[in-house]
Each structure stands twice: as structure tokens, then as C-alpha cells.
Protein backbone atom coordinates (compact mmCIF):
# COMPACT_ATOMS: atom_id res chain seq x y z
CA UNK A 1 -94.43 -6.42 -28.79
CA UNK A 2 -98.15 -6.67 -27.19
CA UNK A 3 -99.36 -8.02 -24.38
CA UNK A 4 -102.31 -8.09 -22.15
CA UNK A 5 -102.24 -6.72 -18.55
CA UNK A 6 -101.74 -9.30 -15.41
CA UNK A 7 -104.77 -10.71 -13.62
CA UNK A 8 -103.85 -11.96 -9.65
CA UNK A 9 -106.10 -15.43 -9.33
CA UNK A 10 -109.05 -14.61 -7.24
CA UNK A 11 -109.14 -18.31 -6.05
CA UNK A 12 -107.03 -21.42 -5.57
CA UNK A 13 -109.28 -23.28 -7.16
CA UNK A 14 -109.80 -22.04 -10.35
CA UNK A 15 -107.47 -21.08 -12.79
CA UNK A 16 -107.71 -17.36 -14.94
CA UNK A 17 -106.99 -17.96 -18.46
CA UNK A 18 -103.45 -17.35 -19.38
CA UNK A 19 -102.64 -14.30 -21.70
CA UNK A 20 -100.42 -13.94 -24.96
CA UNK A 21 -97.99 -11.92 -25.53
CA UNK A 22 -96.73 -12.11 -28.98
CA UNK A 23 -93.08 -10.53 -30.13
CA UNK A 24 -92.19 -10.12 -33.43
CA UNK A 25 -88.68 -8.51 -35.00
CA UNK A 26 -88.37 -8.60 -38.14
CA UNK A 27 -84.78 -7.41 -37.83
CA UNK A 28 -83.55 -10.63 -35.92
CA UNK A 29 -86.56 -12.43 -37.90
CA UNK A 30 -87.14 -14.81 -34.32
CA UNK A 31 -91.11 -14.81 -33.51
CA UNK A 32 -92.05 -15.61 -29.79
CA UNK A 33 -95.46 -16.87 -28.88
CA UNK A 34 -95.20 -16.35 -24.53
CA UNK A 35 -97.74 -18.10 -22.31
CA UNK A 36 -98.08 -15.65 -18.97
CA UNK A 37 -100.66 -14.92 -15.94
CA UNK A 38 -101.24 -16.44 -12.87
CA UNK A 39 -101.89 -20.09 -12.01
CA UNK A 40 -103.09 -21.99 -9.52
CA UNK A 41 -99.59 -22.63 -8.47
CA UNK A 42 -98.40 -18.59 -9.27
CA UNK A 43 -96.75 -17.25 -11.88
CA UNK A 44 -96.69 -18.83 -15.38
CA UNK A 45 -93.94 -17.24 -17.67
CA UNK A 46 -93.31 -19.67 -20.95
CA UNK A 47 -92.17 -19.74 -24.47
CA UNK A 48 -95.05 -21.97 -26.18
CA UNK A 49 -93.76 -21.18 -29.73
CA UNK A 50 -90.12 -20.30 -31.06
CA UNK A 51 -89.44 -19.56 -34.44
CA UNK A 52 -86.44 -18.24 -36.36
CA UNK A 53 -85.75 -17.66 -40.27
CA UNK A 54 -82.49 -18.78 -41.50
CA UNK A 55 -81.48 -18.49 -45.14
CA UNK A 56 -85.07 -18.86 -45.99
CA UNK A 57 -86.04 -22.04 -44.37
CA UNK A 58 -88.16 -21.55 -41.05
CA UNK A 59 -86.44 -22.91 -37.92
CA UNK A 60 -88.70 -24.22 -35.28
CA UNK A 61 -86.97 -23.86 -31.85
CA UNK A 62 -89.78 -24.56 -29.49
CA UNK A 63 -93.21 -26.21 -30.14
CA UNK A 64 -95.27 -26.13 -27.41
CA UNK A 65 -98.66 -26.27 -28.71
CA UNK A 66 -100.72 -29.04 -28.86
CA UNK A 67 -101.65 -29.45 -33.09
CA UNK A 68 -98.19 -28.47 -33.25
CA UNK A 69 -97.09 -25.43 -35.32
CA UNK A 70 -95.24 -27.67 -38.14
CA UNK A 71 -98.41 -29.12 -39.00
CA UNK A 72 -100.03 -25.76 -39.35
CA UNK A 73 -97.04 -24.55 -41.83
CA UNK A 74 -97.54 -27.76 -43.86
CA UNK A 75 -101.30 -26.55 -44.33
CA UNK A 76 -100.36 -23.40 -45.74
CA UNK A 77 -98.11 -24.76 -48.56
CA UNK A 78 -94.71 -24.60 -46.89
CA UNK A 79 -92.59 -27.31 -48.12
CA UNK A 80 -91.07 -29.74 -45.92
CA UNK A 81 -88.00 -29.27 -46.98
CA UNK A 82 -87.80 -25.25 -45.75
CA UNK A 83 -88.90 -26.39 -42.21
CA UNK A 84 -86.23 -27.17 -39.73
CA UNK A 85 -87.01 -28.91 -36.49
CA UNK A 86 -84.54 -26.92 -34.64
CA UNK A 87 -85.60 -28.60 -31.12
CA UNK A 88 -83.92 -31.93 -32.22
CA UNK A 89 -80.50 -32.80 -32.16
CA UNK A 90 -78.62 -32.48 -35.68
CA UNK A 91 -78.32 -36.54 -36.33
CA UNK A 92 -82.62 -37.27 -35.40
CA UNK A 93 -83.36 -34.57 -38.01
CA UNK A 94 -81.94 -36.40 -40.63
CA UNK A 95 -84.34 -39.18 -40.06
CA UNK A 96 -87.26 -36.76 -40.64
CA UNK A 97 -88.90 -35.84 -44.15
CA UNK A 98 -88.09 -32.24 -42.68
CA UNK A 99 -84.82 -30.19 -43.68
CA UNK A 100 -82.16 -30.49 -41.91
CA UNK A 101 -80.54 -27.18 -41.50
């Protein structure tokens, strides 16, 4: 796991950037993207991207960014039909072109 150090915000009317922190196991194969610093508001602590592997298809738990990280998969050849949209319930996946677990 890596992460950058904590920056207090040095005024309430700006806001620092946000760091990464990226964490990885290859063991549990889950992949975290976490969104953390200070805000204007305090602390900001939040999963932006969740993914798990599953009997070979990737599971996408959380999506937080704004492209969206299925789009980005899609670019590098993965097939639709090895992406799961984990975040939706069981019965709206089946509407999708996406696997559906």
C-alpha cells in the first residue's frame, strides 16, 4: 500500500488537492483507489474506485470517477462480457451489454 503524507488546509477558502492512496493485494485480488486529505469542510476519507477479480471476470464495486473506470477497461480490449457492474443490483445487470456475474 502507498500513500502520500496529510496536509492540514491552510485556509477555509481554498481547498489542498486531495492525495491517493492506492492498495493492491494480489492475494484477495480487490484493488482500492482512496480519495484522502483535508477539505474545506475537514477530513475527506473515500473509496473512488473498487475492484475485485472473480473467476476471471473483473468486478466493479465502486466507480467513483468521472470517465468512469468501465469505459477505460473497454479501451484496453477487455470484453464486455468479463466486466461485472457489481454496484447494481443482480436483475438491472441483466439489462446491460455487461456480464452479469
Amino acid at each position: 500500500m502507498t500513500s502520500t503524507p496529510e496536509k492540514p488546509s491552510q485556509s477555509r477558502l481554498r481547498l489542498l488537492p486531495l492525495n491517493f492512496c492506492q492498495s493492491t493485494s494480489p492475494h484477495t485480488d480487490n484493488y482500492l483507489l482512496i480519495d484522502l486529505g483535508w477539505g474545506q469542510s475537514g477530513r475527506v476519507h473515500a473509496v473512488v474506485i473498487h475492484a475485485r477479480i472473480i473467476e476471471e471476470k473483473i468486478w466493479i464495486e465502486i466507480d467513483g470517477t468521472e470517465d468512469g473506470v468501465t469505459s477505460k477497461l473497454l479501451e484496453v480490449g477487455i470484453p464486455k462480457e468479463r466486466i461485472v457492474l457489481g454496484f447494481m443490483r443482480p436483475k438491472r445487470r441483466a439489462l446491460t451489454e455487461f456480464a452479469i456475474a
